[in-house]
C-alpha atoms as a PDB file:
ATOM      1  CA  UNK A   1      87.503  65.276  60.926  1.00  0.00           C
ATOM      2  CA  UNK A   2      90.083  67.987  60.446  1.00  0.00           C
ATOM      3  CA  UNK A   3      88.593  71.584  60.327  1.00  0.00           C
ATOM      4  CA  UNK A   4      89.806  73.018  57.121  1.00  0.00           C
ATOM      5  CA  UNK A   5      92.379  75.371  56.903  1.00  0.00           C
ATOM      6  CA  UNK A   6      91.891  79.304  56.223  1.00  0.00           C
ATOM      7  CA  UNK A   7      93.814  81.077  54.414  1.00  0.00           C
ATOM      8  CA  UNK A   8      95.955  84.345  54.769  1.00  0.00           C
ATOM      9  CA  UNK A   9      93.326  87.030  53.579  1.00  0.00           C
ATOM     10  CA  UNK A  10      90.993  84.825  55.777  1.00  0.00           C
ATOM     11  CA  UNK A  11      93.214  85.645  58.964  1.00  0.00           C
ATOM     12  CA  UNK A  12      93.270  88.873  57.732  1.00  0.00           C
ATOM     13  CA  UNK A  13      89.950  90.002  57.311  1.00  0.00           C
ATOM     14  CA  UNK A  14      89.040  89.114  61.194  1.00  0.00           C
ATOM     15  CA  UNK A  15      92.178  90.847  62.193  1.00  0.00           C
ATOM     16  CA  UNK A  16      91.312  93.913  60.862  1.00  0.00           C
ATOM     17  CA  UNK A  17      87.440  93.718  61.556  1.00  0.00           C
ATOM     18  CA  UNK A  18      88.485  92.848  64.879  1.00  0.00           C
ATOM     19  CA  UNK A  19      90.630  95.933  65.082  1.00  0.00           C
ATOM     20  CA  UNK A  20      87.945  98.086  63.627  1.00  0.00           C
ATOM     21  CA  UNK A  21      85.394  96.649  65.952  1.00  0.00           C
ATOM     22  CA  UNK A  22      87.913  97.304  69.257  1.00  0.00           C
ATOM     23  CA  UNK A  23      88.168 100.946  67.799  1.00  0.00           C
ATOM     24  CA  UNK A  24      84.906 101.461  67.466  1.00  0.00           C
ATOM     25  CA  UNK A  25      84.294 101.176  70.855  1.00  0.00           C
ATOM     26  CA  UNK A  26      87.008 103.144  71.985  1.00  0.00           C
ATOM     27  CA  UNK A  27      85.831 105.920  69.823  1.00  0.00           C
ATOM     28  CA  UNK A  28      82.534 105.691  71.903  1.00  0.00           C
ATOM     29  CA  UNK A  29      83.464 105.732  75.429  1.00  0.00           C
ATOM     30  CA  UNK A  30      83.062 109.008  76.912  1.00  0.00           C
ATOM     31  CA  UNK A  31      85.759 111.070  77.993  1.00  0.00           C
ATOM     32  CA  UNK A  32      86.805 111.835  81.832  1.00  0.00           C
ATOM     33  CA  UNK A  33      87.496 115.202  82.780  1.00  0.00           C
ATOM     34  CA  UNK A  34      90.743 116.370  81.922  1.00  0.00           C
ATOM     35  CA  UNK A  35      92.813 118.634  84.694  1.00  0.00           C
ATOM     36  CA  UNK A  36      93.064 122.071  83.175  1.00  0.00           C
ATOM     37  CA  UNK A  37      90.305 121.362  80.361  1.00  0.00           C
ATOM     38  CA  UNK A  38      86.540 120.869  80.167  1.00  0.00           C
ATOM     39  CA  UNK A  39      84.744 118.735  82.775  1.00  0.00           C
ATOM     40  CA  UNK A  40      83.783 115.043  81.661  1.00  0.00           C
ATOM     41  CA  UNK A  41      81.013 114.118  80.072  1.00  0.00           C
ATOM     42  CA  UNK A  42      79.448 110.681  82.484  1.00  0.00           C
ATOM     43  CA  UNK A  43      80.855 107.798  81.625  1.00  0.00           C
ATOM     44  CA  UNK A  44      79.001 104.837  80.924  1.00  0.00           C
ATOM     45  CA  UNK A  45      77.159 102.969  84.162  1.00  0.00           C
ATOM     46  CA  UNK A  46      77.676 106.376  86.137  1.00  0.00           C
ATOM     47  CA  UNK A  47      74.910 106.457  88.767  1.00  0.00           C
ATOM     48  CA  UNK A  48      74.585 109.924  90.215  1.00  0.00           C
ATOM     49  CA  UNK A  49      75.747 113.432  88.958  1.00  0.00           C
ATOM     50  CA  UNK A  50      75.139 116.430  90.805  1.00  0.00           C
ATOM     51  CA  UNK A  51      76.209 120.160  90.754  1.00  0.00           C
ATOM     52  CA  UNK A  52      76.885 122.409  93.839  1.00  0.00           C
ATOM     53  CA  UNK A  53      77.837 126.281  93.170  1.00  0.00           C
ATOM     54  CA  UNK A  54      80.622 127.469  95.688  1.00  0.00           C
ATOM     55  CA  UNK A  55      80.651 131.233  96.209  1.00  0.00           C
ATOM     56  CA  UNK A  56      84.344 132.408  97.969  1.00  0.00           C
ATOM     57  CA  UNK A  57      84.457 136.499  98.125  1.00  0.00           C
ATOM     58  CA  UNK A  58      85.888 138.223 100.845  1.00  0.00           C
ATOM     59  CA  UNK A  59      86.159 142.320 100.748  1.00  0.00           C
ATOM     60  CA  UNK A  60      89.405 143.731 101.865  1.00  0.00           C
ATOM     61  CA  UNK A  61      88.659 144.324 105.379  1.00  0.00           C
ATOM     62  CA  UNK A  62      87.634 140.758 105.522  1.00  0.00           C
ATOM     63  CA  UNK A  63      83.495 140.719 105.315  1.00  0.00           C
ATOM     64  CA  UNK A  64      82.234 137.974 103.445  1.00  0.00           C
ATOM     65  CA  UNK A  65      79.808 138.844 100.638  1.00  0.00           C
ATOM     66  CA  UNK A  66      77.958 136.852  98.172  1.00  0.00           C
ATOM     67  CA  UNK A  67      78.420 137.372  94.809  1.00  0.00           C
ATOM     68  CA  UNK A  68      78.472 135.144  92.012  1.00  0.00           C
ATOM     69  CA  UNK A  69      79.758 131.625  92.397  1.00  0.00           C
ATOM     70  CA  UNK A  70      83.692 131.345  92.497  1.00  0.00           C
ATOM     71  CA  UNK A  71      83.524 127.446  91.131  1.00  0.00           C
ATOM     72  CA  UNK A  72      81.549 124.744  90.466  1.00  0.00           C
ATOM     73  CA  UNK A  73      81.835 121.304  92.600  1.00  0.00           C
ATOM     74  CA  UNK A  74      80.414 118.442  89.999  1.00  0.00           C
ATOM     75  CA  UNK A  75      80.067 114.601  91.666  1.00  0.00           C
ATOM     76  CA  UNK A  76      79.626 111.659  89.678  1.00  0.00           C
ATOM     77  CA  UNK A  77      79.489 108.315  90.781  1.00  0.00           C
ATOM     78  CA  UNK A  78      81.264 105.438  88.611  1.00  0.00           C
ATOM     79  CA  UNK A  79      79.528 102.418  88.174  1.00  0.00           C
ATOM     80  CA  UNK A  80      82.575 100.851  89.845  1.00  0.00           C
ATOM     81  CA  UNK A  81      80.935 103.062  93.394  1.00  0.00           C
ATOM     82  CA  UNK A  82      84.080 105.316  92.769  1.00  0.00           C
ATOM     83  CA  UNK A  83      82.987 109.073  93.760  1.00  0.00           C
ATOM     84  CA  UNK A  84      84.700 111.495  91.566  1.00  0.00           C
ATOM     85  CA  UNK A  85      84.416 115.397  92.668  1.00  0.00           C
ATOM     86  CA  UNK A  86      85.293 118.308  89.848  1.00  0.00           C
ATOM     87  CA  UNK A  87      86.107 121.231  90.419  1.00  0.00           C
ATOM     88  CA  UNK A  88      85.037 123.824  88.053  1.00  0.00           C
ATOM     89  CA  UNK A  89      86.005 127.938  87.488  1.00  0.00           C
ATOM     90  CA  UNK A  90      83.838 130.223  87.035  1.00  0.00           C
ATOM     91  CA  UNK A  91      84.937 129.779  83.048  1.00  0.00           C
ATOM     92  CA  UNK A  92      83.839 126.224  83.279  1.00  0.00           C
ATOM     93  CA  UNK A  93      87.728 124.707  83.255  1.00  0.00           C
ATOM     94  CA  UNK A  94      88.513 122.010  86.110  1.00  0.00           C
ATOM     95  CA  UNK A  95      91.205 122.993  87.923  1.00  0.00           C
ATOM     96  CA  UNK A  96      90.946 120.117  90.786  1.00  0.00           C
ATOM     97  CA  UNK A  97      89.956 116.690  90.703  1.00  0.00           C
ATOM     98  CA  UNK A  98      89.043 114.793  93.568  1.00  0.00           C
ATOM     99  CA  UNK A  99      88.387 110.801  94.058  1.00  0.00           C
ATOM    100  CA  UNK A 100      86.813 108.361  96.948  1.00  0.00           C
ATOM    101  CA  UNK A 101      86.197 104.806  96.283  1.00  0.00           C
ATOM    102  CA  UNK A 102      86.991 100.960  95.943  1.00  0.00           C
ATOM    103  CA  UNK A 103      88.755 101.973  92.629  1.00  0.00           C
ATOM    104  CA  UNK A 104      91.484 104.692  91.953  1.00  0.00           C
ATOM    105  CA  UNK A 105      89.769 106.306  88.723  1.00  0.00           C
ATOM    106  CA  UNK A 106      91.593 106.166  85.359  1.00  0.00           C
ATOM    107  CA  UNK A 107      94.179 109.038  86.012  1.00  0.00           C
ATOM    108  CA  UNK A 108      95.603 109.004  82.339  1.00  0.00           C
ATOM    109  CA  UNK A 109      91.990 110.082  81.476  1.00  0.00           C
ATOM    110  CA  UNK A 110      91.418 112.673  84.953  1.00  0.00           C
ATOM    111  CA  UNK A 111      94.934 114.361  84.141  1.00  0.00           C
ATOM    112  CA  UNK A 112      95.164 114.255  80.785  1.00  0.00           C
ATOM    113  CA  UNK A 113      98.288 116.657  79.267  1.00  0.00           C
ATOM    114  CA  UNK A 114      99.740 116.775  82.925  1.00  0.00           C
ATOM    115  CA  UNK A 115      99.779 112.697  83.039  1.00  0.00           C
ATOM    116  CA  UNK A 116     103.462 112.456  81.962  1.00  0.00           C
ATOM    117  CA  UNK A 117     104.491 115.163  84.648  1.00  0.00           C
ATOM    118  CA  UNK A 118     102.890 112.990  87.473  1.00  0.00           C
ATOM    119  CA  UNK A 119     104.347 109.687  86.412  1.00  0.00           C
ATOM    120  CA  UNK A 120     107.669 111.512  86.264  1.00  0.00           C
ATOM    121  CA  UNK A 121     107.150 112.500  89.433  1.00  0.00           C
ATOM    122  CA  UNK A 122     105.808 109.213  90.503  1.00  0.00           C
ATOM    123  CA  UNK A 123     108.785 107.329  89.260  1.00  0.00           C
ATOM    124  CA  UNK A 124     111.174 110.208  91.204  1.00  0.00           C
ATOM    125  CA  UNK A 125     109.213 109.369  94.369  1.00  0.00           C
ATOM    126  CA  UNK A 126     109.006 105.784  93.989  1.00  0.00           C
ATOM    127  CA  UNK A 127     112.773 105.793  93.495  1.00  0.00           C
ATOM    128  CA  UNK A 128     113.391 107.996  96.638  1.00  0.00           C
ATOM    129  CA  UNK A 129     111.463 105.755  99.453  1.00  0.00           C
ATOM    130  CA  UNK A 130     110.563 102.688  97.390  1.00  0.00           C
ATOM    131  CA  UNK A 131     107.232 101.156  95.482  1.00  0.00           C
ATOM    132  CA  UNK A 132     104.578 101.162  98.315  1.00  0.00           C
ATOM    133  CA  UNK A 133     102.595 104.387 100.429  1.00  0.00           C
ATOM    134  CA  UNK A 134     100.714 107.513  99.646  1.00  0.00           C
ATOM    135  CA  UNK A 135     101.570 108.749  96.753  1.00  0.00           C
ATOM    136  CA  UNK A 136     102.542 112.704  96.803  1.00  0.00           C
ATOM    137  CA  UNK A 137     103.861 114.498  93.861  1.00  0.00           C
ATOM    138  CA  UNK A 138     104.612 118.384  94.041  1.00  0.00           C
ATOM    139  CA  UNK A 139     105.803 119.220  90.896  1.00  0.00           C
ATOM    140  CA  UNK A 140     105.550 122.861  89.273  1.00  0.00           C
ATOM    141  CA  UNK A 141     101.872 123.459  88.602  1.00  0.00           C
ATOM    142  CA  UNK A 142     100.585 120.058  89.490  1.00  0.00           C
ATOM    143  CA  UNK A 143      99.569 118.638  92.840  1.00  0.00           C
ATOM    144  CA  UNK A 144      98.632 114.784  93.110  1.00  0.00           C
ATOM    145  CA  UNK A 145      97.750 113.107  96.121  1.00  0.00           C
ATOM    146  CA  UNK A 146      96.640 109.488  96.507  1.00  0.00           C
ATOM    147  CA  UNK A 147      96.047 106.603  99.463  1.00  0.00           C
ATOM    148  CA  UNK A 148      94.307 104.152 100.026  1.00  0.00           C
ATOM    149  CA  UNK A 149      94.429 100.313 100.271  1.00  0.00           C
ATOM    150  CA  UNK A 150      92.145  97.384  98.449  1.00  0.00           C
ATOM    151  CA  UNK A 151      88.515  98.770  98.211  1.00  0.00           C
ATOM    152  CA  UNK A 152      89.481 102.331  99.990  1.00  0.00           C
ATOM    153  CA  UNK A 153      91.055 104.590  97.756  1.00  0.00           C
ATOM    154  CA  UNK A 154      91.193 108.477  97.843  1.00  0.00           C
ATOM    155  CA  UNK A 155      92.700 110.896  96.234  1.00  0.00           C
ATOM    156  CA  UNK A 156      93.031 114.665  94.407  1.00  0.00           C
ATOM    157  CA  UNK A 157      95.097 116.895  92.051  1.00  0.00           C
ATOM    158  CA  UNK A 158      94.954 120.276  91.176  1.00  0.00           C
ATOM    159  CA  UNK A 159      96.585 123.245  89.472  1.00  0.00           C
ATOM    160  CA  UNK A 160      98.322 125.450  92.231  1.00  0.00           C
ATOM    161  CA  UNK A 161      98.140 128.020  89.980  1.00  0.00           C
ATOM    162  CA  UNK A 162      94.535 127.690  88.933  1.00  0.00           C
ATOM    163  CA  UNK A 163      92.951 127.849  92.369  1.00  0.00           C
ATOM    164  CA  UNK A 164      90.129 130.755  92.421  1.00  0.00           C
ATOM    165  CA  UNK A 165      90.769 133.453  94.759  1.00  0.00           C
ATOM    166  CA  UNK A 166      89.912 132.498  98.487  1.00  0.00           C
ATOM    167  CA  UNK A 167      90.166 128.829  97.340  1.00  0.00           C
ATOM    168  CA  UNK A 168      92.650 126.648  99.241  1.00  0.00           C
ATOM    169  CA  UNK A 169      94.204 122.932  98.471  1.00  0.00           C
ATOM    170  CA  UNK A 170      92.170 122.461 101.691  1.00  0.00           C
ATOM    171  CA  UNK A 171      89.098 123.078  99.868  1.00  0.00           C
ATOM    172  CA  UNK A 172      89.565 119.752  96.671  1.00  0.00           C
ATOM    173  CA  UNK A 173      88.156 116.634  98.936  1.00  0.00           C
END
């Protein structure tokens, strides 16, 4: 027994609840942080977030002191067991981004506006010394690091620029 046939505005109507459906649930899913914007908001499945105030003064004559926090180091775990480290300013913008895990997190999301700049800078690279290896891109105002291999990735990026006094690169792991 043939199944009958549907017609056009049949098709049509599942296409477009389909498509309404699909951007439903895109308009749901939380939002990474964004390098040089707010910090994210934990994704869905996220296991563990945690907050750890970083206070970096030195006086001229090179004493430490304590004052108030210089940044913020936020950690949340993906449900994927990816370990993503933020790095907040005192103003509560991320100005590093750091990653450890079996997955390399969504860096569209992580980098947001500076996304193009590091694929440009990707591409450059990749055309330099070929497709494979750390990835290192230096580009004005944007640092992105990456390794890793199947299951073992790592990673950061940060704002040169953006780093708190007494902060160093040394300091986004």
């Amino acid at each position: 027994m043939k199944a009958p046939k549907q017609s056009r505005h049949g098709h049509l109507a599942k296409a477009l609840a389909f498509a309404a459906s699909a951007l439903s649930v895109c308009a749901a899913a939380p939002a990474y942080a964004v390098l040089g914007g707010e910090p994210m908001n934990a994704p869905q499945g996220a296991t563990a977030t945690s907050a750890k105030a970083v206070a970096h003064a030195a006086t001229a004559s090179g004493a430490s002191s304590t004052s108030a926090s210089d940044y913020t180091i936020r950690s949340t775990t993906l449900a994927s067991g990816t370990v993503i480290n933020e790095y907040l300013s005192a103003q509560g913008t991320v100005f590093g981004i750091a990653w450890k895990g079996p997955r390399v997190p969504d860096l569209a999301s992580l980098l947001g506006s500076y996304f193009p700049q590091y694929q440009q800078g990707l591409k450059a690279q990749r055309a330099a010394r070929g497709g494979r290896g750390p990835v290192s891109v230096q580009d004005s105002g944007l640092v992105v690091e990456s390794d890793g291999h199947m299951g073992a990735f790592a990673g950061r990026a940060y704002l040169p620029q953006s780093l708190p006094a007494g902060v160093s690169a040394s300091d986004i792991q």
